[in-house]
PDB file of N, CA and C in Angstrom:
ATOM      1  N   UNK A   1      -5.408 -23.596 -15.741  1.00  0.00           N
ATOM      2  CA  UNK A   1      -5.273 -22.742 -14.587  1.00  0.00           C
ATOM      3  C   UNK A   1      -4.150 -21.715 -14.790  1.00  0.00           C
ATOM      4  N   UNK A   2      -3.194 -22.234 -15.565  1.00  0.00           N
ATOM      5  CA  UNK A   2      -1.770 -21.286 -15.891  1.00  0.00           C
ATOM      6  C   UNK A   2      -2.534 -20.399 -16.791  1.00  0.00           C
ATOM      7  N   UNK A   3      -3.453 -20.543 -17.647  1.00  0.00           N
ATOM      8  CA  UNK A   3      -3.493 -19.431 -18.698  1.00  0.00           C
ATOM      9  C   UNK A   3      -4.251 -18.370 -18.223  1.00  0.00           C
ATOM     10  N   UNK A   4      -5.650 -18.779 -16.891  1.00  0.00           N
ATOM     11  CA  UNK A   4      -6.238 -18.245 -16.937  1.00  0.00           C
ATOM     12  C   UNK A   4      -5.489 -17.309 -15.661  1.00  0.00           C
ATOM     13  N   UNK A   5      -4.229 -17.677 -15.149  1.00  0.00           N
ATOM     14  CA  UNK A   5      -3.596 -16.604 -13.830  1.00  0.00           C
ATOM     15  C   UNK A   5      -3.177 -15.527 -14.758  1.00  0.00           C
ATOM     16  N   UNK A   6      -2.265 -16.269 -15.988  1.00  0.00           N
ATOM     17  CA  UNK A   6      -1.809 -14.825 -16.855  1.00  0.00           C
ATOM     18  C   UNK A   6      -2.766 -14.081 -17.473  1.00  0.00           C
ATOM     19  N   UNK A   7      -3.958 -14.490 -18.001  1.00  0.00           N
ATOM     20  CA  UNK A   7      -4.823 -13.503 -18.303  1.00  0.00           C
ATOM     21  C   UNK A   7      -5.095 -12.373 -17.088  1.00  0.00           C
ATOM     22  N   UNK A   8      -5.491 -13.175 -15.852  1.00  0.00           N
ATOM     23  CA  UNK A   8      -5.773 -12.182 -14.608  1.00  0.00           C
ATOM     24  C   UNK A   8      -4.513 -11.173 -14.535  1.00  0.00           C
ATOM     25  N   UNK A   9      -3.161 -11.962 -14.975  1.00  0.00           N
ATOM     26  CA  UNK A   9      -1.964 -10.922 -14.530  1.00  0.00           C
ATOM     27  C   UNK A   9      -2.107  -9.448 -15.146  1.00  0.00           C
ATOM     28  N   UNK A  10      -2.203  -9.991 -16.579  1.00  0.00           N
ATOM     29  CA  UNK A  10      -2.211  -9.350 -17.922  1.00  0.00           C
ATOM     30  C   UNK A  10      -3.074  -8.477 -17.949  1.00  0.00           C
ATOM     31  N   UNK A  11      -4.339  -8.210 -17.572  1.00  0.00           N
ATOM     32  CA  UNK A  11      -6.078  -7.687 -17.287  1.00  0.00           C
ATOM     33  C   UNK A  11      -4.975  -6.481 -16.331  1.00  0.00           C
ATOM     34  N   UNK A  12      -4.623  -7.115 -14.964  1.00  0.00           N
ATOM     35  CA  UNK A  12      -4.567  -6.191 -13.949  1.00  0.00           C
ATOM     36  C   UNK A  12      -2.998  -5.265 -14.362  1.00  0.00           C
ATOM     37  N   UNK A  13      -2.286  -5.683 -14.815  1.00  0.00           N
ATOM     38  CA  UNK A  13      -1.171  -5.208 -15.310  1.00  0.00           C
ATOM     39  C   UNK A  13      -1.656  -3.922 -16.134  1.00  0.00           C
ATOM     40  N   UNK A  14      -2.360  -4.143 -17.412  1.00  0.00           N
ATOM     41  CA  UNK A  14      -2.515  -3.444 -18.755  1.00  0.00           C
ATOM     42  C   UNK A  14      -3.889  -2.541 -18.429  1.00  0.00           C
ATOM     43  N   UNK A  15      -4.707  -3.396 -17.885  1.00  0.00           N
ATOM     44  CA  UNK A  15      -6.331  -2.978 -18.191  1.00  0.00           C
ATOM     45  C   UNK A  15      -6.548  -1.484 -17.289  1.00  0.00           C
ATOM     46  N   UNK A  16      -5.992  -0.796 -16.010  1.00  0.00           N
ATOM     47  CA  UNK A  16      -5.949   0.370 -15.811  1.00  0.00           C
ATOM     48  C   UNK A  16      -5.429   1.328 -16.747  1.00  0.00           C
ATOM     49  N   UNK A  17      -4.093   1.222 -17.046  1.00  0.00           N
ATOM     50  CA  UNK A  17      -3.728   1.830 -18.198  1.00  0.00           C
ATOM     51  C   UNK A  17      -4.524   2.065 -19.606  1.00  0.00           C
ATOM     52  N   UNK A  18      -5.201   0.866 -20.084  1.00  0.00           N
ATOM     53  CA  UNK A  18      -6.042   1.123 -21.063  1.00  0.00           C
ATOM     54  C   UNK A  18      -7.146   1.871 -20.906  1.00  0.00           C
ATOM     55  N   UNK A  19      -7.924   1.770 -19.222  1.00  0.00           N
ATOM     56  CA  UNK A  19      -9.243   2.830 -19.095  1.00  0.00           C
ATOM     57  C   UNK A  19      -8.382   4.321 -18.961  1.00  0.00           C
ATOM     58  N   UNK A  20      -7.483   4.138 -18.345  1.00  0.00           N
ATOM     59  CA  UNK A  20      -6.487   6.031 -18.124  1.00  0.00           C
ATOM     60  C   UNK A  20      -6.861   6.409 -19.635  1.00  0.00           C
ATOM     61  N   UNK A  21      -5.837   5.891 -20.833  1.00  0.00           N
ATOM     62  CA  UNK A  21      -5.940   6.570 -22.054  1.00  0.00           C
ATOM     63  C   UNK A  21      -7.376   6.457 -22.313  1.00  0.00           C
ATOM     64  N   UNK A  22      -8.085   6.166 -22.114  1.00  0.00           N
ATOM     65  CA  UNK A  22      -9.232   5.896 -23.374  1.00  0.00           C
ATOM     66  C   UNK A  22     -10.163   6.872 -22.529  1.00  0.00           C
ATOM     67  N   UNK A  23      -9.841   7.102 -21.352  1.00  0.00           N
ATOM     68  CA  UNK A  23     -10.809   7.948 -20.442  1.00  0.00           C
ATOM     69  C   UNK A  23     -10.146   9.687 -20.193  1.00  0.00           C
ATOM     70  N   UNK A  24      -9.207  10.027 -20.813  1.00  0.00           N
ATOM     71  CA  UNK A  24      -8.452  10.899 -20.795  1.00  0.00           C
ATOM     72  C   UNK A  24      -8.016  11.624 -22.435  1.00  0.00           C
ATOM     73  N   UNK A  25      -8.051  12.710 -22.694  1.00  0.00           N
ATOM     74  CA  UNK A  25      -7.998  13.443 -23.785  1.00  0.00           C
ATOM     75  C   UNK A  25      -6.592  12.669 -24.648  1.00  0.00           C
ATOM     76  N   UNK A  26      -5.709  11.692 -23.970  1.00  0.00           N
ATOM     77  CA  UNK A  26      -4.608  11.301 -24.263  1.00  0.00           C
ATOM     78  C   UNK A  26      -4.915  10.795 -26.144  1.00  0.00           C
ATOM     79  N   UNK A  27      -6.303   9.942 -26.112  1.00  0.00           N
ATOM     80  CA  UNK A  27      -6.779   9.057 -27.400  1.00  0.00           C
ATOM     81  C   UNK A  27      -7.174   9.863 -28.565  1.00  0.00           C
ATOM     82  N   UNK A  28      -7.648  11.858 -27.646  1.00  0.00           N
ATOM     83  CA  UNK A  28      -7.582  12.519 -28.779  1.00  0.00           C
ATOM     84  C   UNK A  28      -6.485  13.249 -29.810  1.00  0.00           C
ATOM     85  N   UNK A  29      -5.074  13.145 -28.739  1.00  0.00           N
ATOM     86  CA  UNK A  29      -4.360  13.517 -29.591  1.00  0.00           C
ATOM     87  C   UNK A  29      -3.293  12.508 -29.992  1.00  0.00           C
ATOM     88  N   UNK A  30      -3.380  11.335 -30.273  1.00  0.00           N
ATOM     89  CA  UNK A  30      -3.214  10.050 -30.912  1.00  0.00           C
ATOM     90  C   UNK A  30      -1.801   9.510 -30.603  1.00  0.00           C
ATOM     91  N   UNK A  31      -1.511   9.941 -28.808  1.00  0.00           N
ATOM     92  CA  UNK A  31      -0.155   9.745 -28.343  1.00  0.00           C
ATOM     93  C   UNK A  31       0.616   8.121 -27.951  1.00  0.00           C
ATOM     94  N   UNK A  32      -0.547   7.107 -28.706  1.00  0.00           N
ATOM     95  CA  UNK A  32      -0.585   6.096 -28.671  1.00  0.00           C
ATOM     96  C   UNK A  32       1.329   5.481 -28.880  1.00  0.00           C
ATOM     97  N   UNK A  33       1.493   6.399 -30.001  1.00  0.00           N
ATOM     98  CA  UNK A  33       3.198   6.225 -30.590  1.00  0.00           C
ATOM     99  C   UNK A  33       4.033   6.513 -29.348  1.00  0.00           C
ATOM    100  N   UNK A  34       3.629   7.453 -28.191  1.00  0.00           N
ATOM    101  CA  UNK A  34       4.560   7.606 -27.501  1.00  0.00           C
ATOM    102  C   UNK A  34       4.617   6.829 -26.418  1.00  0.00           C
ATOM    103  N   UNK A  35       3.259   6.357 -26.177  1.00  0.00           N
ATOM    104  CA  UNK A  35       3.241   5.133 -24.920  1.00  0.00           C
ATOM    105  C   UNK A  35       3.764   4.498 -25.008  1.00  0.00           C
ATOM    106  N   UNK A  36       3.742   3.818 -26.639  1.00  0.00           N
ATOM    107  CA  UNK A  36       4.729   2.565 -26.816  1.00  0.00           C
ATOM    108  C   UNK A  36       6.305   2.815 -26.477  1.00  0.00           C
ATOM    109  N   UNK A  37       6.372   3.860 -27.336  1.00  0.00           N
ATOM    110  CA  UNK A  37       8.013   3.896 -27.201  1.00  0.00           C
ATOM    111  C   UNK A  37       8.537   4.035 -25.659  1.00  0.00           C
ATOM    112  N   UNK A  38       7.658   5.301 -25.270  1.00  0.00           N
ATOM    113  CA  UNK A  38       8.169   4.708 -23.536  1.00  0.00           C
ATOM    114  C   UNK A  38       7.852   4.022 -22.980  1.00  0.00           C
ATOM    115  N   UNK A  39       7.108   2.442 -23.357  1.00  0.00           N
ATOM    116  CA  UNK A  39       7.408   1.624 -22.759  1.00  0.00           C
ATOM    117  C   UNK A  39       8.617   0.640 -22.985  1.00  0.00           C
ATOM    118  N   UNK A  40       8.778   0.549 -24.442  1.00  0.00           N
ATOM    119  CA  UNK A  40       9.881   0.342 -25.042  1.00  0.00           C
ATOM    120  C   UNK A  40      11.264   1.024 -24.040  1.00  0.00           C
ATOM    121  N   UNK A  41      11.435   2.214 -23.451  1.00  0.00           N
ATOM    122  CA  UNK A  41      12.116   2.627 -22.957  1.00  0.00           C
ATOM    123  C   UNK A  41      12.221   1.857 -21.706  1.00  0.00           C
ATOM    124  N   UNK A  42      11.247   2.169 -21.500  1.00  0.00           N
ATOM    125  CA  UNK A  42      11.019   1.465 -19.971  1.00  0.00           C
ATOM    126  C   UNK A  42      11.395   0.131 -19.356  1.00  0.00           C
ATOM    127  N   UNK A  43      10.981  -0.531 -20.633  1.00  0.00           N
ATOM    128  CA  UNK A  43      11.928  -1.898 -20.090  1.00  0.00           C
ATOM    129  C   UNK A  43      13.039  -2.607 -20.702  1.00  0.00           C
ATOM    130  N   UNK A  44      13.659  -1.429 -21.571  1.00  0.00           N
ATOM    131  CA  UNK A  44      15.318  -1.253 -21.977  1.00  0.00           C
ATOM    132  C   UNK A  44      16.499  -0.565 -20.815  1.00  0.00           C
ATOM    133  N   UNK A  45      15.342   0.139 -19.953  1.00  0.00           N
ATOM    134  CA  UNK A  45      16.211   0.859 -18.651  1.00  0.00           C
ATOM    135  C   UNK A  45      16.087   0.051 -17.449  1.00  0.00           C
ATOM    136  N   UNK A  46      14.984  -1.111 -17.146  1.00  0.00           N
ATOM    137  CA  UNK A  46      14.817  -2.446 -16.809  1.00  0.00           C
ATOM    138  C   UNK A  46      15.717  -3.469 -16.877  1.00  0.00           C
ATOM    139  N   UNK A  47      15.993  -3.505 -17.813  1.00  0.00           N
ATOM    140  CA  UNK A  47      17.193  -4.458 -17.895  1.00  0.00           C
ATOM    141  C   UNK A  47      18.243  -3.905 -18.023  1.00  0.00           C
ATOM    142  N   UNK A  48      18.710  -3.225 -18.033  1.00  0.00           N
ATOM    143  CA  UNK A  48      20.219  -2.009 -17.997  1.00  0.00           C
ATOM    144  C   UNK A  48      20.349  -2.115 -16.711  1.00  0.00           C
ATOM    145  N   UNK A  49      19.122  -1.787 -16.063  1.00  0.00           N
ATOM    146  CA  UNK A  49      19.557  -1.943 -14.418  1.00  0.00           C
ATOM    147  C   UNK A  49      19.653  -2.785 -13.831  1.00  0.00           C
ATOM    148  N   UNK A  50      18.691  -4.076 -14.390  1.00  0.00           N
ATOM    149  CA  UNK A  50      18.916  -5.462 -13.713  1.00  0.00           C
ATOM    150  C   UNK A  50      20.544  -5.988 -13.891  1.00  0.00           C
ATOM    151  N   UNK A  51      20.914  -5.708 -15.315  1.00  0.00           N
ATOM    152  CA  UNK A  51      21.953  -6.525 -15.550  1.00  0.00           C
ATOM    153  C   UNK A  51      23.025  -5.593 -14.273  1.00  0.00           C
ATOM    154  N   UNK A  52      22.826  -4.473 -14.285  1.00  0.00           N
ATOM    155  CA  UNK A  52      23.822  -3.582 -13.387  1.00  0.00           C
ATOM    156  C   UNK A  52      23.978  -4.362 -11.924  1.00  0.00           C
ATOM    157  N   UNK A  53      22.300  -4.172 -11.499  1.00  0.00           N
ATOM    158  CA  UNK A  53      22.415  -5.104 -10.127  1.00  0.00           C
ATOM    159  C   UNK A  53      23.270  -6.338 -10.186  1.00  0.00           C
ATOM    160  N   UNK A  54      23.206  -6.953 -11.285  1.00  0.00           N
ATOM    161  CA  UNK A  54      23.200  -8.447 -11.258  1.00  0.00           C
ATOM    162  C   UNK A  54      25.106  -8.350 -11.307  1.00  0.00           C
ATOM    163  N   UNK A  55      25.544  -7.517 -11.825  1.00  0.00           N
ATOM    164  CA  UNK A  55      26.954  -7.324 -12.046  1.00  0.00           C
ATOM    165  C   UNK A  55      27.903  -6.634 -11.041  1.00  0.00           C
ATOM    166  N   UNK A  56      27.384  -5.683 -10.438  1.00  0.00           N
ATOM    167  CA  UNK A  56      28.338  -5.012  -9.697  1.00  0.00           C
ATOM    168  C   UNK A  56      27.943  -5.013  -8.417  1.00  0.00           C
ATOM    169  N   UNK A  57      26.836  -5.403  -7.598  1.00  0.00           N
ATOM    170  CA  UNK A  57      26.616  -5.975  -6.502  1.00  0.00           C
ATOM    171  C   UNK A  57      27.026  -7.003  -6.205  1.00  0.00           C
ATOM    172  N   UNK A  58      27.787  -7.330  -4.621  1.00  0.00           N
ATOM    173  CA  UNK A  58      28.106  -8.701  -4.158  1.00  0.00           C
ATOM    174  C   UNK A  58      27.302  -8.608  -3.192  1.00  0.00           C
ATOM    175  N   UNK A  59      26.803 -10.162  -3.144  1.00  0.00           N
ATOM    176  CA  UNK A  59      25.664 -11.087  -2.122  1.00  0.00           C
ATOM    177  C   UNK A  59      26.971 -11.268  -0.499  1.00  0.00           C
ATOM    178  N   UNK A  60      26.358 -10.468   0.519  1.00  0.00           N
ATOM    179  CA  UNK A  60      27.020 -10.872   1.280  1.00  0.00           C
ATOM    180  C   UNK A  60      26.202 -12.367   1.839  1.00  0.00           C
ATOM    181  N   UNK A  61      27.150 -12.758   2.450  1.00  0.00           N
ATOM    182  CA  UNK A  61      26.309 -14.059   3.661  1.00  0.00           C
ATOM    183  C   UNK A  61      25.938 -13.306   4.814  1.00  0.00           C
ATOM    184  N   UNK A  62      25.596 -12.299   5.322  1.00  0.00           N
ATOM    185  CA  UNK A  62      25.740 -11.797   6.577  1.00  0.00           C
ATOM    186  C   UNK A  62      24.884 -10.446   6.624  1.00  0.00           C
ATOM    187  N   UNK A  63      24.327 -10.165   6.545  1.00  0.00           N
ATOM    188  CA  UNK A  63      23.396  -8.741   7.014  1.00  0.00           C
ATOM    189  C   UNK A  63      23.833  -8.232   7.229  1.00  0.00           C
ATOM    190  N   UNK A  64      24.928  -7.341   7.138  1.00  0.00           N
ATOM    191  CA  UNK A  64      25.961  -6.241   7.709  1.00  0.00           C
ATOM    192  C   UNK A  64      25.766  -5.095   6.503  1.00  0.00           C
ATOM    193  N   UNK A  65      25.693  -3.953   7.022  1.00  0.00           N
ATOM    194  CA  UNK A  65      25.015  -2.635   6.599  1.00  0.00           C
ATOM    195  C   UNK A  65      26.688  -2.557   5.844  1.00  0.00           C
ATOM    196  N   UNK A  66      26.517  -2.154   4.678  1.00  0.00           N
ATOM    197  CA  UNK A  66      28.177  -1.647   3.598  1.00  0.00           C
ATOM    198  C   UNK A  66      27.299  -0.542   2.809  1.00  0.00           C
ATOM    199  N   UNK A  67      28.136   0.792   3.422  1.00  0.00           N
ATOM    200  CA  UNK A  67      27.893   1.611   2.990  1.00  0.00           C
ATOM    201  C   UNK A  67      27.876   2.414   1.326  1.00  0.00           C
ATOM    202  N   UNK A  68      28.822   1.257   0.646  1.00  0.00           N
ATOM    203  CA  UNK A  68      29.166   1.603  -0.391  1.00  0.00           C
ATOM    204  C   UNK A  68      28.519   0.858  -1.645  1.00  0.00           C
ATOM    205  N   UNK A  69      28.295  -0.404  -0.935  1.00  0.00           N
ATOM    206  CA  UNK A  69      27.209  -1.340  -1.921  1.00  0.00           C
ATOM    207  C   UNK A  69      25.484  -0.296  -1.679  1.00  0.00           C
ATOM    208  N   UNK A  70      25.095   0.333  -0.859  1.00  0.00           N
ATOM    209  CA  UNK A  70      23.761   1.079  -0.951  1.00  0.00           C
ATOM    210  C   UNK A  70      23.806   1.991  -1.355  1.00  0.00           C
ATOM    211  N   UNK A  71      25.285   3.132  -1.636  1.00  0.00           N
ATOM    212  CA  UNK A  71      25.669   3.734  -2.435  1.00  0.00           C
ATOM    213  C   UNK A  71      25.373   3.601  -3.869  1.00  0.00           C
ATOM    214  N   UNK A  72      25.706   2.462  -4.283  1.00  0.00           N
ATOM    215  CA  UNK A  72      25.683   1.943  -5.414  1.00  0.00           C
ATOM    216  C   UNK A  72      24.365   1.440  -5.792  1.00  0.00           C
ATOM    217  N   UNK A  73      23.411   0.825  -5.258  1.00  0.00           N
ATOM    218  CA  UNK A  73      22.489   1.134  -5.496  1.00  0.00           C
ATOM    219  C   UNK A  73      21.406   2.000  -5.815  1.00  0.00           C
ATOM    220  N   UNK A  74      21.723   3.354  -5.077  1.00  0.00           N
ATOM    221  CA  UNK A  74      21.036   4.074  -5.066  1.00  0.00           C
ATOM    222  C   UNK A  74      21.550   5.032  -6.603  1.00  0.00           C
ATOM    223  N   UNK A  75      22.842   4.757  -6.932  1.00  0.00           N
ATOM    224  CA  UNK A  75      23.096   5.322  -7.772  1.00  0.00           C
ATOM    225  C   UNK A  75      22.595   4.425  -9.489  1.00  0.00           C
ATOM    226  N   UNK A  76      22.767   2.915  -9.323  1.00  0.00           N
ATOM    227  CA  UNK A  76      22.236   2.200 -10.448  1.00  0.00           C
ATOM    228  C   UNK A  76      20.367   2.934 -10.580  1.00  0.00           C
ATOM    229  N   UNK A  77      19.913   3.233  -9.402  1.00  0.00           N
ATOM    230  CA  UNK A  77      18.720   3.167  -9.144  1.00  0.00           C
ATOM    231  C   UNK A  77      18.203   4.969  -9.641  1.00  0.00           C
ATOM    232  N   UNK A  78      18.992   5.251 -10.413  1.00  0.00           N
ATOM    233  CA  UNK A  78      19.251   6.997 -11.398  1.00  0.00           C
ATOM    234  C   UNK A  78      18.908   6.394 -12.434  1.00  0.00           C
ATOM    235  N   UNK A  79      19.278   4.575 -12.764  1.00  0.00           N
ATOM    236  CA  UNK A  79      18.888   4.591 -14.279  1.00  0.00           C
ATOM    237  C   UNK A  79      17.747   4.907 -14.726  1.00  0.00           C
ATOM    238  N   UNK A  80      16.739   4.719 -13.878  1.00  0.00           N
ATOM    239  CA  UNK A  80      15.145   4.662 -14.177  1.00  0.00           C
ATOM    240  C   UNK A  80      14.910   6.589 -14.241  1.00  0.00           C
ATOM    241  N   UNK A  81      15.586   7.009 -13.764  1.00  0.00           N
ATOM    242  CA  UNK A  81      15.895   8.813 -14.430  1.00  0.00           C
ATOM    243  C   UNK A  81      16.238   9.081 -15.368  1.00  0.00           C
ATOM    244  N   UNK A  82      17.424   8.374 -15.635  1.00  0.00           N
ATOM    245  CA  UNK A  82      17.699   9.231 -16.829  1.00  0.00           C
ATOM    246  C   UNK A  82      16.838   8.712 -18.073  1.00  0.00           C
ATOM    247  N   UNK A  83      16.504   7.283 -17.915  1.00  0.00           N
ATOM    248  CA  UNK A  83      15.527   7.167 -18.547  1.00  0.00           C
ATOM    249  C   UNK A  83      14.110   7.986 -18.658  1.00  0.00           C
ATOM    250  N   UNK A  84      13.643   8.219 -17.742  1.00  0.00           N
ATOM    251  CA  UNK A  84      12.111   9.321 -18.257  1.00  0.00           C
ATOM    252  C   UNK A  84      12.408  10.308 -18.247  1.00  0.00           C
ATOM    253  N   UNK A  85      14.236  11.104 -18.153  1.00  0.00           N
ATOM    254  CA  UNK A  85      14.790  12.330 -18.360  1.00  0.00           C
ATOM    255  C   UNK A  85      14.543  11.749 -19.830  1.00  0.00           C
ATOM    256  N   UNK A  86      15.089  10.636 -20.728  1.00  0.00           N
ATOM    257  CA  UNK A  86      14.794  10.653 -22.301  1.00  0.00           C
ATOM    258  C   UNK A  86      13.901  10.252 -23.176  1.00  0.00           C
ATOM    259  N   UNK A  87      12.697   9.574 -22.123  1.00  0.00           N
ATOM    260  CA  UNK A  87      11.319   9.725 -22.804  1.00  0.00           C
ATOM    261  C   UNK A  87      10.530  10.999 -22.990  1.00  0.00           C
ATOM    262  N   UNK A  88      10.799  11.943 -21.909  1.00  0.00           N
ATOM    263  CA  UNK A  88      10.095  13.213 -21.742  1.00  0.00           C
ATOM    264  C   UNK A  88      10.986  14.448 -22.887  1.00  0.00           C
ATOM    265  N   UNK A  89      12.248  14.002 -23.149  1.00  0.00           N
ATOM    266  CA  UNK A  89      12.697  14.795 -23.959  1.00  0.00           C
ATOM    267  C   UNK A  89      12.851  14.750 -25.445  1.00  0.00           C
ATOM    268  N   UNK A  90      12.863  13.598 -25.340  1.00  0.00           N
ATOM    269  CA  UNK A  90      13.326  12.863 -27.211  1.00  0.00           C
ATOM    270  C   UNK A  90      12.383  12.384 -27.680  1.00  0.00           C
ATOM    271  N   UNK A  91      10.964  12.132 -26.695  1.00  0.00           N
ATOM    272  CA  UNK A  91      10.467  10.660 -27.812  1.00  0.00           C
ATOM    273  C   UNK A  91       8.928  11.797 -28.106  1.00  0.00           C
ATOM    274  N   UNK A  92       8.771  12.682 -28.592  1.00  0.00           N
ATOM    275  CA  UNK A  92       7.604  13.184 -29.166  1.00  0.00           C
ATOM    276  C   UNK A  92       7.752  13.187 -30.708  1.00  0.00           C
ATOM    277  N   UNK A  93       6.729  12.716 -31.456  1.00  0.00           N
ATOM    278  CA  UNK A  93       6.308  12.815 -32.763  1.00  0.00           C
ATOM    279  C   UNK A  93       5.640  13.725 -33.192  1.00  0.00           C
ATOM    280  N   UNK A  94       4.906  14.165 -32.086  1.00  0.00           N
ATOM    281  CA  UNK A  94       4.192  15.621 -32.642  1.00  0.00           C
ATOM    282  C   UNK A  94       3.854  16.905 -31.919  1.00  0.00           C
ATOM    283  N   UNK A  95       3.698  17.931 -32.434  1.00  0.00           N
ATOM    284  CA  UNK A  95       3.295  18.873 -31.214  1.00  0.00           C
ATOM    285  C   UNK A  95       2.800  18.554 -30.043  1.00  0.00           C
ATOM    286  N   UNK A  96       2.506  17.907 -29.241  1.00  0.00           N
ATOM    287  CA  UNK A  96       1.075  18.218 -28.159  1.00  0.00           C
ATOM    288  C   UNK A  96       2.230  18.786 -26.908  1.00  0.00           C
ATOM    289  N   UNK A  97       0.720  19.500 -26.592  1.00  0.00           N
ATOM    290  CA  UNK A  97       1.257  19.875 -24.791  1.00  0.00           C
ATOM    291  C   UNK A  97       2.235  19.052 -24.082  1.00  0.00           C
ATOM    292  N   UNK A  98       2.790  19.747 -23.303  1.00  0.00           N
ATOM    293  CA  UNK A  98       3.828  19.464 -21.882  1.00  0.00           C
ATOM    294  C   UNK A  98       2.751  18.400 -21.529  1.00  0.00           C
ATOM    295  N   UNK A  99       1.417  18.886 -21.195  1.00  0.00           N
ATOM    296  CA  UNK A  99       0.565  18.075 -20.126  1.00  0.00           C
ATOM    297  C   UNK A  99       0.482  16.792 -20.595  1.00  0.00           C
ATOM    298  N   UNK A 100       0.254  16.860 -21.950  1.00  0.00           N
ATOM    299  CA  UNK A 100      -0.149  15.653 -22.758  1.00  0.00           C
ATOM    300  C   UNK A 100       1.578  14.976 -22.972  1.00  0.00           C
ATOM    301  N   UNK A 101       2.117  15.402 -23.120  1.00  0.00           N
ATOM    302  CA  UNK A 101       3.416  14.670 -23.017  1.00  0.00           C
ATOM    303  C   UNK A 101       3.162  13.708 -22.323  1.00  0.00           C
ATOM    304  N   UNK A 102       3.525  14.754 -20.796  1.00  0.00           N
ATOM    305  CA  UNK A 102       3.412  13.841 -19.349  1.00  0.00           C
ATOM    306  C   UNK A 102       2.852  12.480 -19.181  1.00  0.00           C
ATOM    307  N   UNK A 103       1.662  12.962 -19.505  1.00  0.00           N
ATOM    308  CA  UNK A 103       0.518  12.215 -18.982  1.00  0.00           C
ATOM    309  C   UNK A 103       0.621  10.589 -20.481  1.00  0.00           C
ATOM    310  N   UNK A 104       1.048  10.774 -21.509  1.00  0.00           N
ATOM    311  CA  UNK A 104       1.702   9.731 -22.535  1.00  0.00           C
ATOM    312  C   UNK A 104       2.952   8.573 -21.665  1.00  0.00           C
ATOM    313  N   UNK A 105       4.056   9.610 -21.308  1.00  0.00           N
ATOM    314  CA  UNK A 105       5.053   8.899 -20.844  1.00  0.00           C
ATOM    315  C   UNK A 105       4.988   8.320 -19.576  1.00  0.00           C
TER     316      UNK A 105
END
């Protein structure tokens, strides 16, 4: 029953993404190298931010609105920017279009 939930996870997780590229000009210009790497990115800026949350946020006991801890969130919450600020800028291997960039990362 465990294997067959992660297959379902895994299917619904991956399997849109796989009809996008394969249904989209993406497979003709073979940007396969860049998906990876920004995903590679993606969940290197994932855990940069988790560990951030996990470090510089304190758990209150009390529901009380602190203006400076949502501050701070919102600012850990830039990591996931500057990250696809450096997939969209650094991680091409080959010519293709802006569009085709995009639509890779």
């Amino acid at each position: 029953m465990t294997m067959f939930h992660f297959l379902n996870c895994a299917i619904l997780t991956f399997g849109p993404h796989a009809v996008y590229y394969s249904a989209t000009p993406l497979s003709e210009y073979d940007t396969l190298g860049t998906s990876v790497k920004t995903a590679v990115v993606y969940l290197v800026t994932a855990l940069v931010k988790l560990v951030c949350l996990a470090t510089f946020l304190k758990v209150s006991e009390c529901d009380i609105f602190d203006p400076s801890q949502e501050l701070l969130k919102a600012l850990i919450g830039f990591i996931d920017v500057a990250g696809l600020y450096f997939a969209l800028t650094q991680l091409t291997h080959r010519n293709i279009s802006q569009n085709h960039k995009f639509q890779a990362v």
